[in-house]
Protein backbone atom coordinates (compact mmCIF):
# COMPACT_ATOMS: atom_id res chain seq x y z
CA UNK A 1 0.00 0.00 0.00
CA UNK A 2 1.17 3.20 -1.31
CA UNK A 3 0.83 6.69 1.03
CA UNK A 4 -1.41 9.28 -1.09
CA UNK A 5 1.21 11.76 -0.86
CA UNK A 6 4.13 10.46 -1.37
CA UNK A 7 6.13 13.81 -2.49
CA UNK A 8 6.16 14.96 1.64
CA UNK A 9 8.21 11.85 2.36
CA UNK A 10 11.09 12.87 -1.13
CA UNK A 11 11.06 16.86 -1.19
CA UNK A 12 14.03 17.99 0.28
CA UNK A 13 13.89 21.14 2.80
CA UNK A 14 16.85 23.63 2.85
CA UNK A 15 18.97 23.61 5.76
CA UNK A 16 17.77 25.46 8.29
CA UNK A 17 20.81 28.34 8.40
CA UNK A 18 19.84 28.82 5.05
CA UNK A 19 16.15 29.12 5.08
CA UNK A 20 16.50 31.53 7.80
CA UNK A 21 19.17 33.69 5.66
CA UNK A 22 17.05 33.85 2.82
CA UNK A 23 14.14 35.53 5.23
CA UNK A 24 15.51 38.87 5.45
CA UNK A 25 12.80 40.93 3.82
CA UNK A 26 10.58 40.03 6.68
CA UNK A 27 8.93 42.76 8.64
CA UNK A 28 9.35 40.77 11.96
CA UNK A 29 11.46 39.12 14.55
CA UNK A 30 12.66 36.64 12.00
CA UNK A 31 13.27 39.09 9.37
CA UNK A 32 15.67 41.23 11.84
CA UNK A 33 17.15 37.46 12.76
CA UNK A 34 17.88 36.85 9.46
CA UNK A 35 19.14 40.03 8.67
CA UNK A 36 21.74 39.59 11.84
CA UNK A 37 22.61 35.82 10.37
CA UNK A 38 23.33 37.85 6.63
CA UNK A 39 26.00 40.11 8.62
CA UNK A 40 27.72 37.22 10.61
CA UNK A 41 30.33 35.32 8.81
CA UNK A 42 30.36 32.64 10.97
CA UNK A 43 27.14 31.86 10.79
CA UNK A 44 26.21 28.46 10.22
CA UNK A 45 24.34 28.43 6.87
CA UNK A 46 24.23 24.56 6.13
CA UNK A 47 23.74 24.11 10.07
CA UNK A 48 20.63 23.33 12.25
CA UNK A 49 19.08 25.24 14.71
CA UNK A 50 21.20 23.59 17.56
CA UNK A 51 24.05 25.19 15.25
CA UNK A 52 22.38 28.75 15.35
CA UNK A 53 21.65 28.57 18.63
CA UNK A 54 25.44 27.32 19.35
CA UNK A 55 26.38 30.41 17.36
CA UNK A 56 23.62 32.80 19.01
CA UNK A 57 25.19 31.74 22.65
CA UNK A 58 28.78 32.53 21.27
CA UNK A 59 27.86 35.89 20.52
CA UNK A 60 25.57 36.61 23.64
CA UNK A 61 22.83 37.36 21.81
CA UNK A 62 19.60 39.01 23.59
CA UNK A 63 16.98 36.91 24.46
CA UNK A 64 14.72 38.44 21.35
CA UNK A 65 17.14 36.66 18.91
CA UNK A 66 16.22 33.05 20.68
CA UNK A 67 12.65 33.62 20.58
CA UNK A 68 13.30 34.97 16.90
CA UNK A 69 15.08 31.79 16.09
CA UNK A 70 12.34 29.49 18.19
CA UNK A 71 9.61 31.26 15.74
CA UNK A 72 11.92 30.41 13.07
CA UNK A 73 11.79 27.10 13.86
CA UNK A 74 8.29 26.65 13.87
CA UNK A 75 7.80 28.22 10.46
CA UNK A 76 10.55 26.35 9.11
CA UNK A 77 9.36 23.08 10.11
CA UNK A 78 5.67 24.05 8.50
CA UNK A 79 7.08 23.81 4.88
């Protein structure tokens, strides 16, 4: 037996570093996230969000930018 939709279980998601990079013209916490992430070079684009958050902690980010990147998340993981 066959699943109905089969193309959820083959369609490849971008990485998360690099979703969130590409979300800069956002008017909201995730847009001024991303934004950040596009000025950082060390920013993890081909990481997860453990890796952001690894990278968030390193720079002492406010506590805005985690609940940015926990929003993030959650819209990320709807595609």
């Amino acid at each position: 037996m066959q699943h109905e939709n089969t193309a959820q279980f083959t369609s490849t998601r971008l990485p998360f570093g690099t979703w969130l990079a590409s979300q800069v013209k956002r008017d909201d916490a995730i847009g001024a996230l991303a934004r950040a992430a596009h000025m950082d070079r060390g920013f993890p684009l081909t990481g997860d969000v453990q890796a952001v958050s690894k990278r968030l902690n390193q720079l002492q980010a406010d506590g805005e930018m985690h609940v940015a990147l926990e929003e993030a998340e959650l819209d990320w993981l709807a595609l």
